[in-house]
C-alpha atoms as a PDB file:
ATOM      1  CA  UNK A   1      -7.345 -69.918  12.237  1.00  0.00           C
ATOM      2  CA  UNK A   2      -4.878 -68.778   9.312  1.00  0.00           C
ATOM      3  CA  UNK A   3      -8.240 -66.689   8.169  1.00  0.00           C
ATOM      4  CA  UNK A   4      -8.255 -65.049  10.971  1.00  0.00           C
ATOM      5  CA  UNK A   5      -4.927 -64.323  11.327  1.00  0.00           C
ATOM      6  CA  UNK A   6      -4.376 -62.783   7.765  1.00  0.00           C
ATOM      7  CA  UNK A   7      -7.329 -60.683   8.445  1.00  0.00           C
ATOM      8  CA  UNK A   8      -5.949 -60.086  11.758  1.00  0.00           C
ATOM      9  CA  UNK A   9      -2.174 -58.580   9.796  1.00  0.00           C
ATOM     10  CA  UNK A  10      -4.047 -57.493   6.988  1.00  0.00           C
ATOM     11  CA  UNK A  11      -5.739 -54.918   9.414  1.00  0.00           C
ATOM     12  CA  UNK A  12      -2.947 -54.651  11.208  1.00  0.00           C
ATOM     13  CA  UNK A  13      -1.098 -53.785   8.325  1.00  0.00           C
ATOM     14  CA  UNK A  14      -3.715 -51.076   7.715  1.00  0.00           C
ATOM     15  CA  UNK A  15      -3.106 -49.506  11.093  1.00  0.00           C
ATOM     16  CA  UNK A  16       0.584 -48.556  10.407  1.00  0.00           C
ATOM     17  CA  UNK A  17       0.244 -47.487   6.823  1.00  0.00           C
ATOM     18  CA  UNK A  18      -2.441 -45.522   8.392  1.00  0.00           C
ATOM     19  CA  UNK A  19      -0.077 -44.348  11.271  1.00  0.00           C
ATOM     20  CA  UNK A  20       2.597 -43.859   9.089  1.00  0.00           C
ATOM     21  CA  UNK A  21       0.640 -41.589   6.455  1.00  0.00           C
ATOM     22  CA  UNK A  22      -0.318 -39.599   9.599  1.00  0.00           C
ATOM     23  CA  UNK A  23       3.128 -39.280  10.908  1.00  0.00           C
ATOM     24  CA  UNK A  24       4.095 -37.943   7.475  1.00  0.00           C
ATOM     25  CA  UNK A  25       1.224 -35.154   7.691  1.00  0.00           C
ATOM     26  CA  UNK A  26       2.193 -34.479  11.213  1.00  0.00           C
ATOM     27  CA  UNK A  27       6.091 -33.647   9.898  1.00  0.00           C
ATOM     28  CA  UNK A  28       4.439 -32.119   6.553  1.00  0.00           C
ATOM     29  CA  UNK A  29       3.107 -29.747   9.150  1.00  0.00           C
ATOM     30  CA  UNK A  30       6.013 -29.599  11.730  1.00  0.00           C
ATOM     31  CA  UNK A  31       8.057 -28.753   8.672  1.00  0.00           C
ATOM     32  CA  UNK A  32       5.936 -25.936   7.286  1.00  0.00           C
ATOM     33  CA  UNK A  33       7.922 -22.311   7.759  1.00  0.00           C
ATOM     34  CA  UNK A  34       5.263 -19.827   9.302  1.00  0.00           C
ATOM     35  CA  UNK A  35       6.502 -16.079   8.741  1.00  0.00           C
ATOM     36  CA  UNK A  36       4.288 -13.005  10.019  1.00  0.00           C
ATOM     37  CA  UNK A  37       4.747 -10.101   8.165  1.00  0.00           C
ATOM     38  CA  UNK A  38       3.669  -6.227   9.110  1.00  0.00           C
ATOM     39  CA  UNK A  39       1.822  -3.991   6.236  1.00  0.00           C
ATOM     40  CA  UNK A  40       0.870  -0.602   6.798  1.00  0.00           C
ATOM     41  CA  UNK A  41      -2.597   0.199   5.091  1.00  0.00           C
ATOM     42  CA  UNK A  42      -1.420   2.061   2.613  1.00  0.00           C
ATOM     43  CA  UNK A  43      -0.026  -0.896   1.323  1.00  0.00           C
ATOM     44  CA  UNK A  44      -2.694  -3.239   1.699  1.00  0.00           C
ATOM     45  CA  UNK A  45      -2.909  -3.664  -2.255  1.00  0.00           C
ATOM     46  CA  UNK A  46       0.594  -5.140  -2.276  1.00  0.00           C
ATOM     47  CA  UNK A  47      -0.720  -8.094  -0.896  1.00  0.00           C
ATOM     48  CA  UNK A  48      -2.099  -9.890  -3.439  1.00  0.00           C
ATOM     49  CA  UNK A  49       1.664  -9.737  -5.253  1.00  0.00           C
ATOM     50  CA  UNK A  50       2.879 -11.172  -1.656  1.00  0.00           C
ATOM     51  CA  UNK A  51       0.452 -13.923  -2.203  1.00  0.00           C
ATOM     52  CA  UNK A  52       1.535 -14.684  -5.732  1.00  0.00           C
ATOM     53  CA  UNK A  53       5.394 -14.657  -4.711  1.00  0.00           C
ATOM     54  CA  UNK A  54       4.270 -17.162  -1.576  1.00  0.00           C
ATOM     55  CA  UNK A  55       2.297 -19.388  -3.418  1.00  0.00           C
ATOM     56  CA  UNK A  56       5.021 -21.457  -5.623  1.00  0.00           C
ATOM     57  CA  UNK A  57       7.592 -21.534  -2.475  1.00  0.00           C
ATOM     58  CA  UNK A  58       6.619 -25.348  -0.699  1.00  0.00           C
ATOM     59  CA  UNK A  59       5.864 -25.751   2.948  1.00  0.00           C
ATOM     60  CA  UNK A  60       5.841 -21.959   3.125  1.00  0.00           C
ATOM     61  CA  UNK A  61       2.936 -19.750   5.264  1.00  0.00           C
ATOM     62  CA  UNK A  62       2.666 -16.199   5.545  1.00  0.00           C
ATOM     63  CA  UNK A  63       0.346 -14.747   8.742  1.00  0.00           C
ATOM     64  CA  UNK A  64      -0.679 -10.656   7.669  1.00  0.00           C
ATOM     65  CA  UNK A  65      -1.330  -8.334  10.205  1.00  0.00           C
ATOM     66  CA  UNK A  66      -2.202  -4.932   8.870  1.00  0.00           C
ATOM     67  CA  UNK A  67      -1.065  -1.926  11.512  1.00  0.00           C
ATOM     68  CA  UNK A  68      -0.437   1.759  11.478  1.00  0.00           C
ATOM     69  CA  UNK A  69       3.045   2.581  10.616  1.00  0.00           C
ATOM     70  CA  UNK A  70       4.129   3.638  14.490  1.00  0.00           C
ATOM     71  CA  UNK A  71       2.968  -0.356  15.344  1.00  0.00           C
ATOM     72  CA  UNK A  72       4.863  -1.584  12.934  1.00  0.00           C
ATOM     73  CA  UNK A  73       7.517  -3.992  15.279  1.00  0.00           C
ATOM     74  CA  UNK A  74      10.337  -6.154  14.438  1.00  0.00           C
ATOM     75  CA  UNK A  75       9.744  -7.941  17.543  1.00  0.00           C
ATOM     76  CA  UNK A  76       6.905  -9.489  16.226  1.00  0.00           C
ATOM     77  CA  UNK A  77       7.399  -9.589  12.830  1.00  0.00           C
ATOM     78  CA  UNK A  78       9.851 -11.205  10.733  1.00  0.00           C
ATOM     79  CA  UNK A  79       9.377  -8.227   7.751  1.00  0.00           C
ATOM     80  CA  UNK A  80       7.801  -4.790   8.150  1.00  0.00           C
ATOM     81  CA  UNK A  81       6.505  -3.894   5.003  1.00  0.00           C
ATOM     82  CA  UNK A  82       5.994   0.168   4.795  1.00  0.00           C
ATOM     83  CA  UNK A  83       6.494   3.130   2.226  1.00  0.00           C
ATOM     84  CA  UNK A  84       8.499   6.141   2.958  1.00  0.00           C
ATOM     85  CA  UNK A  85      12.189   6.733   3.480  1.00  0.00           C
ATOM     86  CA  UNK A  86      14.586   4.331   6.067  1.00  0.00           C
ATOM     87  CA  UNK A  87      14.681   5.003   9.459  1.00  0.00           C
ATOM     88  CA  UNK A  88      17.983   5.555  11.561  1.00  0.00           C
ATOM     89  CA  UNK A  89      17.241   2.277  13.505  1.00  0.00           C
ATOM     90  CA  UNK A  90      15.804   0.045  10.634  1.00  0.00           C
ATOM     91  CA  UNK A  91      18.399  -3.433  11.106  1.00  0.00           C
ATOM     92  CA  UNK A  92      18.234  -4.208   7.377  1.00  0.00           C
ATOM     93  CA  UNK A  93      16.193  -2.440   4.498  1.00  0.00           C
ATOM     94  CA  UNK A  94      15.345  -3.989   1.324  1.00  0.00           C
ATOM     95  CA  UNK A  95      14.287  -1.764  -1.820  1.00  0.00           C
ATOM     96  CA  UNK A  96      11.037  -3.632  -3.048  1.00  0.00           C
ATOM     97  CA  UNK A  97       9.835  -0.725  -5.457  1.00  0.00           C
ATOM     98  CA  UNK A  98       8.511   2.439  -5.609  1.00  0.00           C
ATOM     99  CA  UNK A  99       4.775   4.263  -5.079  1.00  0.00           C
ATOM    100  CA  UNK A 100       3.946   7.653  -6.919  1.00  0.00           C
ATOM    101  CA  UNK A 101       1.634  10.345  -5.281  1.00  0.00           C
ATOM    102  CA  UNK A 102      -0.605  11.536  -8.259  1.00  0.00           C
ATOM    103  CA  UNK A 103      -3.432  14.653  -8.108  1.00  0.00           C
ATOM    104  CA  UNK A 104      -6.385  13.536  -9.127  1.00  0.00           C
ATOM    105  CA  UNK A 105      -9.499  16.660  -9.918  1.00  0.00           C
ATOM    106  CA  UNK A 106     -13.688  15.698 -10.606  1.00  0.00           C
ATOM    107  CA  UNK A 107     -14.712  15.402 -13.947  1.00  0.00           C
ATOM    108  CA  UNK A 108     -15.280  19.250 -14.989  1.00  0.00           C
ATOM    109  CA  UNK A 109     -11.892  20.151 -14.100  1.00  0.00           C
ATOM    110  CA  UNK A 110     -10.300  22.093 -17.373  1.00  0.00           C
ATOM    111  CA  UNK A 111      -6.513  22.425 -15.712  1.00  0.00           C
ATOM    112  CA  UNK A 112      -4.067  19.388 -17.003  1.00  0.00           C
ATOM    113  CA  UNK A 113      -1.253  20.523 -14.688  1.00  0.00           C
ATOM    114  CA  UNK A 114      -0.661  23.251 -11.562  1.00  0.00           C
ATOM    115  CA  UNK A 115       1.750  24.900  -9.951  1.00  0.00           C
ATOM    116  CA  UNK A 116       3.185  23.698  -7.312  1.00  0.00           C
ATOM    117  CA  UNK A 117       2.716  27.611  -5.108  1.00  0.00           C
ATOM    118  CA  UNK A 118      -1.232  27.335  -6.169  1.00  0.00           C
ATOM    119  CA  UNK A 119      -1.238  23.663  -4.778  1.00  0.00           C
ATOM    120  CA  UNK A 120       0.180  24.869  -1.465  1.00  0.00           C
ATOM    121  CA  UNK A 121      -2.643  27.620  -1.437  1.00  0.00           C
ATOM    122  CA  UNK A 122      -5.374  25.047  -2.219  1.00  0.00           C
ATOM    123  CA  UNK A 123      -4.838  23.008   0.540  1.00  0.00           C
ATOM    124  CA  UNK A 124      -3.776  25.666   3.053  1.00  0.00           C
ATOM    125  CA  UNK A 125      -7.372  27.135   2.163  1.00  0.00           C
ATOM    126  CA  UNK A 126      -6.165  30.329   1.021  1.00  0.00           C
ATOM    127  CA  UNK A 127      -7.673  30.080  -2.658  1.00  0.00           C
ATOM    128  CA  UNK A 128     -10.717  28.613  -2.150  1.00  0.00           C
ATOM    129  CA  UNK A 129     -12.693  29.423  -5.616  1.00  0.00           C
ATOM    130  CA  UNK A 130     -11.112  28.195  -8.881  1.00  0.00           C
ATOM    131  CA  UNK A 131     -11.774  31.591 -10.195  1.00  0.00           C
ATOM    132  CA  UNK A 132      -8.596  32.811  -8.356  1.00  0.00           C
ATOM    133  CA  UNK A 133      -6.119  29.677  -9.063  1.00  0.00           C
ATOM    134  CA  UNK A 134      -3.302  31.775 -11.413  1.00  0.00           C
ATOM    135  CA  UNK A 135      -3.767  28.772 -13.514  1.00  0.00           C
ATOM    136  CA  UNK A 136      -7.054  29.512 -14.827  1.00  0.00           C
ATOM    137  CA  UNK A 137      -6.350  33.198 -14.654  1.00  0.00           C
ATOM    138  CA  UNK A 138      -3.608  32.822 -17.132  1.00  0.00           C
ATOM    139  CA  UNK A 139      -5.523  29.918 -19.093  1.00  0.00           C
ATOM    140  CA  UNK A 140      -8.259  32.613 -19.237  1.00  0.00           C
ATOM    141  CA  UNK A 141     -10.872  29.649 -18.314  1.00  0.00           C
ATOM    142  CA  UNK A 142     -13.806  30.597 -16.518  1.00  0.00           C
ATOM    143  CA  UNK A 143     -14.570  28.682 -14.049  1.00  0.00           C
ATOM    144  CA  UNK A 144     -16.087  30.189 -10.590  1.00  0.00           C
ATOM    145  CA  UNK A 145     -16.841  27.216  -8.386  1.00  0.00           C
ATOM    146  CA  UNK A 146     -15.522  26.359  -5.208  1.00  0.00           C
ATOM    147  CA  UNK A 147     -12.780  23.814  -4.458  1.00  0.00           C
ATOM    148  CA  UNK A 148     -13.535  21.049  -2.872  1.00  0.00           C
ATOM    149  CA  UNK A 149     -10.291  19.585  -1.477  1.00  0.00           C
ATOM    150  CA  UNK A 150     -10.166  15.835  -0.850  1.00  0.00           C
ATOM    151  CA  UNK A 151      -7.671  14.159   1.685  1.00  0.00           C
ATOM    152  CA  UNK A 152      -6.892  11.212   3.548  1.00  0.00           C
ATOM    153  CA  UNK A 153      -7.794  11.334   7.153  1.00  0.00           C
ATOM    154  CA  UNK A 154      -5.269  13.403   9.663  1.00  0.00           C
ATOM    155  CA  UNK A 155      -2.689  10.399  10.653  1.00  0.00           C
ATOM    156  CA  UNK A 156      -2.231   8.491   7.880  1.00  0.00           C
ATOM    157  CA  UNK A 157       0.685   7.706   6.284  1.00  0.00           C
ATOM    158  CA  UNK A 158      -0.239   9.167   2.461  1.00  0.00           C
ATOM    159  CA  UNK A 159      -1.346  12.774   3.842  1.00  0.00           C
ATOM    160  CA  UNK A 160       2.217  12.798   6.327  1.00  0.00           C
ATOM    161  CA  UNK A 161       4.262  12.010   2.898  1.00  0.00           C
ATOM    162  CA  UNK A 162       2.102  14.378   0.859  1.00  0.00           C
ATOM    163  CA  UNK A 163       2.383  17.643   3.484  1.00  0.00           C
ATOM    164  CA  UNK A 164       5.582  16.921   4.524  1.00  0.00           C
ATOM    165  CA  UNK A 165       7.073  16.812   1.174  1.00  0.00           C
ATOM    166  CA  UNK A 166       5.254  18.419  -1.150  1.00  0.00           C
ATOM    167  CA  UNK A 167       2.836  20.785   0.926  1.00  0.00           C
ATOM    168  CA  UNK A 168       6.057  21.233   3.075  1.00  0.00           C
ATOM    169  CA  UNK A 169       4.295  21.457   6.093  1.00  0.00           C
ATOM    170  CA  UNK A 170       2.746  19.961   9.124  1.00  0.00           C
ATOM    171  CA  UNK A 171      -0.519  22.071   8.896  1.00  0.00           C
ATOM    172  CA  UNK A 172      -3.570  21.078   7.449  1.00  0.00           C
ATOM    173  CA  UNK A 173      -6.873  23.131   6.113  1.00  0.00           C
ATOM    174  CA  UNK A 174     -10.478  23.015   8.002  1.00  0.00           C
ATOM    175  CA  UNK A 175     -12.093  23.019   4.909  1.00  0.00           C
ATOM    176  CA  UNK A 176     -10.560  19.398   3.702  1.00  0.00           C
ATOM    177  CA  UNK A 177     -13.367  16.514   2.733  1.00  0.00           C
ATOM    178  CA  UNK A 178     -11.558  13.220   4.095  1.00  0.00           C
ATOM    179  CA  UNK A 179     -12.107   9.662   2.786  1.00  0.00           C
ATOM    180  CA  UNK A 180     -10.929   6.493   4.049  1.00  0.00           C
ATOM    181  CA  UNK A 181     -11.122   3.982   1.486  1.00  0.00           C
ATOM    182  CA  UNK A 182     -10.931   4.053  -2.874  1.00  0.00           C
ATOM    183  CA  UNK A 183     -14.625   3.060  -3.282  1.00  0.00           C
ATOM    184  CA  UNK A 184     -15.579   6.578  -1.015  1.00  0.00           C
ATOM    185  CA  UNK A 185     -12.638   8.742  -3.024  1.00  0.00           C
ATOM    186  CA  UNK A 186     -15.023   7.879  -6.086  1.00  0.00           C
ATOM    187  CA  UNK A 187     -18.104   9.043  -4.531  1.00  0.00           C
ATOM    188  CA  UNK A 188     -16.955  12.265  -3.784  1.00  0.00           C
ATOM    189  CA  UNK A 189     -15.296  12.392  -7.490  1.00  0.00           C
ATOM    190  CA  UNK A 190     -18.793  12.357  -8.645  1.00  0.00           C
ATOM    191  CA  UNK A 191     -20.010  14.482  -6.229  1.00  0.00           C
ATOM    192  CA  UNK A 192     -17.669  17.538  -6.227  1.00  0.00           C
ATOM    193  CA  UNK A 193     -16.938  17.485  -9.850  1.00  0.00           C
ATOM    194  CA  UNK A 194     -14.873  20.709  -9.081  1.00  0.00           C
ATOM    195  CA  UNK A 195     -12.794  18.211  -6.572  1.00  0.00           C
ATOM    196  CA  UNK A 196      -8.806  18.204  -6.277  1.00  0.00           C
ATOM    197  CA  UNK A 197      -7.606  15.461  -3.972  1.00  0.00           C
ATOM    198  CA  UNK A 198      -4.123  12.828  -4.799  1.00  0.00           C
ATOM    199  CA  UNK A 199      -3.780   8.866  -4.494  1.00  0.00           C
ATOM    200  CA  UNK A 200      -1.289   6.802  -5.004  1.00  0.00           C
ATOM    201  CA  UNK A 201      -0.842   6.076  -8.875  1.00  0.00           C
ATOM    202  CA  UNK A 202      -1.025   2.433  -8.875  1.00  0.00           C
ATOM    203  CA  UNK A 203      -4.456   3.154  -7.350  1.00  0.00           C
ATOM    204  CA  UNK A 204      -5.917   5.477  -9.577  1.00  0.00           C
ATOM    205  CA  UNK A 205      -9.215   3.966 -10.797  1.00  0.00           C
ATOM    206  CA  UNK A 206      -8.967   4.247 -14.666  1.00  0.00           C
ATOM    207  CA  UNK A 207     -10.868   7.327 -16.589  1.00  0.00           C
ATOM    208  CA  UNK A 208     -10.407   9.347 -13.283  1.00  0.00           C
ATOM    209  CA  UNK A 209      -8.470  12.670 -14.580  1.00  0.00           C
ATOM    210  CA  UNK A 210      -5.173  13.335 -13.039  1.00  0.00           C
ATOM    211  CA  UNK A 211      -2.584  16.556 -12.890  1.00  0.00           C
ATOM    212  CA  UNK A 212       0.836  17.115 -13.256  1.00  0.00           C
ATOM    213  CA  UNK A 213       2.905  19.394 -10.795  1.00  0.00           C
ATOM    214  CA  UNK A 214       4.084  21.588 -13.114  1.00  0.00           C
ATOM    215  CA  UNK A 215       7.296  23.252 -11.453  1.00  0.00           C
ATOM    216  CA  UNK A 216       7.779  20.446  -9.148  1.00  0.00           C
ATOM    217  CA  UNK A 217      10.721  17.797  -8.793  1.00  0.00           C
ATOM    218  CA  UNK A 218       9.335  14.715  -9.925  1.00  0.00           C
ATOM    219  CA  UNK A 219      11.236  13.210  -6.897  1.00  0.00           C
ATOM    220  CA  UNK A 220       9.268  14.756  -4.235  1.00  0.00           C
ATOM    221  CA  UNK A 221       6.123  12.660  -5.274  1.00  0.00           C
ATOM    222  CA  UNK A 222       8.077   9.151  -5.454  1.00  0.00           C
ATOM    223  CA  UNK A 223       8.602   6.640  -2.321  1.00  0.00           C
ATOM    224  CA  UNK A 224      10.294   3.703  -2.024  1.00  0.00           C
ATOM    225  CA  UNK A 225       8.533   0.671  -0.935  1.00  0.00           C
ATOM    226  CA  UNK A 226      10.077  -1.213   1.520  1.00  0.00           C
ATOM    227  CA  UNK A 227      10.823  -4.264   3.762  1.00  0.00           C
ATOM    228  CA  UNK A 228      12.569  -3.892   7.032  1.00  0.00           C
ATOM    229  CA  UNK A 229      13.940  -7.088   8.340  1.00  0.00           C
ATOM    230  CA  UNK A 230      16.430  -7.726  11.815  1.00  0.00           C
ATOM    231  CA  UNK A 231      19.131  -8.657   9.393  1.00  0.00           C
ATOM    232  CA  UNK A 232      19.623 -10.029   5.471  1.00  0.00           C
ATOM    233  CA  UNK A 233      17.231 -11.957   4.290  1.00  0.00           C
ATOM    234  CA  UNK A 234      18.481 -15.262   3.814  1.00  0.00           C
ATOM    235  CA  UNK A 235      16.102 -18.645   2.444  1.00  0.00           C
ATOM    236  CA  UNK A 236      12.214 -17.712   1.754  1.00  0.00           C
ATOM    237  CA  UNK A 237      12.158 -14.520   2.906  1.00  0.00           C
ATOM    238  CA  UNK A 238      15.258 -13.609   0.458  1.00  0.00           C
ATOM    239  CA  UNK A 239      13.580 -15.520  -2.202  1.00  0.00           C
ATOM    240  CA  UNK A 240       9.933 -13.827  -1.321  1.00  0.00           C
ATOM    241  CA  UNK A 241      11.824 -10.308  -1.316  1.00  0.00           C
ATOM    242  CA  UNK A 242      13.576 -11.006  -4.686  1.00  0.00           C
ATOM    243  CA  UNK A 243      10.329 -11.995  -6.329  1.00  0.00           C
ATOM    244  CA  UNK A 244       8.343  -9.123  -4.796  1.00  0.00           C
ATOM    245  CA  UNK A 245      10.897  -7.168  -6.564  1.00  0.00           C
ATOM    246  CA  UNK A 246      10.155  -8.366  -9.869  1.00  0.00           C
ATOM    247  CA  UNK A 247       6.613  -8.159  -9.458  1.00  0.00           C
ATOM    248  CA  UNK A 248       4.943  -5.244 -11.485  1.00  0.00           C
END
C-alpha cells in the first residue's frame, strides 16, 4: 500500500508541475504585448529594420498590415508608418528618417545630370527623342532614340511625391511605361536602354546608372519617413521608434 501511494503522489506530483508549467505558458502568453502597425507599400522594405528593432524587446509581437496610404487608420492601428510630409490631423508624428527620390536612365544613357525644365518636358511628353533634350544639344552627343519614360502606376504614393513636387503637377503623360515592383523596373532597364524613370535611393539596385537634377533644390527630392501614433509613444513602441531611428 505505501507503493502505491508514492506512485500515487509521485504522479500526482507530476500533474501540478505539469499544470503549473502550463499556467506559466498560459501568462507567458496573456502577458505578450501584440501591436499592429500600418505600412504603406512604398515602405514595405522598412520592414525587415522593424523586425530587427522587435526582435530583442521580450514578450513583444508586431501584426503588419500593408495598405494604401488613404487606408492608413489610427483606429486600427497603434502606428501608421508612411513617407511624405505631416498631415493637419496626424495626433503625434515621430521623425524615423528620411527617403531620397533618385533618376535612374538604361544603360546607354551618356547624360550624368539634367535640368530640371527638360525633366518636366520628358515626362509631360513634350520631348520625346533624346535628340532634342538641351542637354545633349549642348553636350553635342548624338544620340537620336526615343525616350522611354518609366513610372510607377497612377495612385501610388512615389509618382504623387514625384509630380507634385518636382514635376509640379497633377498631370501625367500617355506615353509613360509603368511598373509595379523592383524586379519589373529592371526588366525594362534592360529593355529600353534609352529609359529615364526614378526610385527611391535606398532601392536602387547597384550598377544601375543614376542622374542628378542639376538646377534643382536638393530638398524637393527628400521625404521624411514617418510614424503617426494617437499620442507619444511611451514603453515598446517608444523604444521600437527610437531604435528604428538608429537603424541605417
Amino acid at each position: 500500500m505505501k507503493q502505491k501511494f508514492l506512485i500515487a503522489s509521485l504522479i500526482l506530483l507530476f500533474l501540478l508541475a505539469s499544470c503549473s508549467a502550463n499556467s506559466s505558458e498560459s501568462d507567458e502568453k496573456i502577458a505578450m504585448e501584440v501591436i499592429t502597425l500600418h505600412v504603406s507599400p512604398t515602405l514595405a522594405h522598412w520592414l525587415p529594420k522593424v523586425s530587427a528593432c522587435a526582435e530583442p524587446i521580450t514578450d513583444f509581437g508586431i501584426y503588419v498590415q500593408i495598405f494604401p496610404p488613404e487606408d492608413l487608420s489610427l483606429d486600427e492601428a497603434d502606428i501608421i508608418l508612411r513617407l511624405g510630409e505631416p498631415l493637419e490631423d496626424d495626433p503625434y508624428i515621430t521623425v524615423l528618417g528620411s527617403e531620397k527620390i533618385t533618376l535612374v536612365a538604361g544603360r546607354e544613357m551618356a547624360l550624368s545630370s539634367i535640368s530640371i525644365n527638360s525633366l518636366k518636358a520628358i515626362y509631360a511628353g513634350k520631348i520625346k527623342n533624346w535628340a532634342n533634350v538641351s542637354e545633349i544639344k549642348d553636350a553635342g552627343i548624338e544620340i537620336n532614340q526615343p525616350i522611354q519614360v518609366l513610372s510607377y502606376p497612377e495612385g501610388n504614393e512615389i509618382i504623387k511625391l514625384f509630380s507634385k513636387n518636382i514635376l509640379e503637377t497633377s498631370e501625367t503623360s500617355l506615353h509613360l511605361q509603368t511598373f509595379s515592383s523592383l524586379e519589373f523596373f529592371q526588366i525594362l532597364l534592360d529593355e529600353y536602354p534609352f529609359s529615364i524613370g526614378y526610385l527611391l535611393e535606398s532601392q536602387v539596385p547597384d550598377g544601375v546608372k543614376t542622374l542628378s537634377i542639376s538646377d534643382a533644390d536638393s530638398q524637393i527630392t527628400q521625404y521624411y519617413v514617418l510614424a503617426v501614433t494617437d499620442q507619444e509613444p511611451e514603453g515598446v513602441i517608444r523604444q521600437l521608434l527610437l531604435c528604428l531611428q538608429n537603424s541605417k
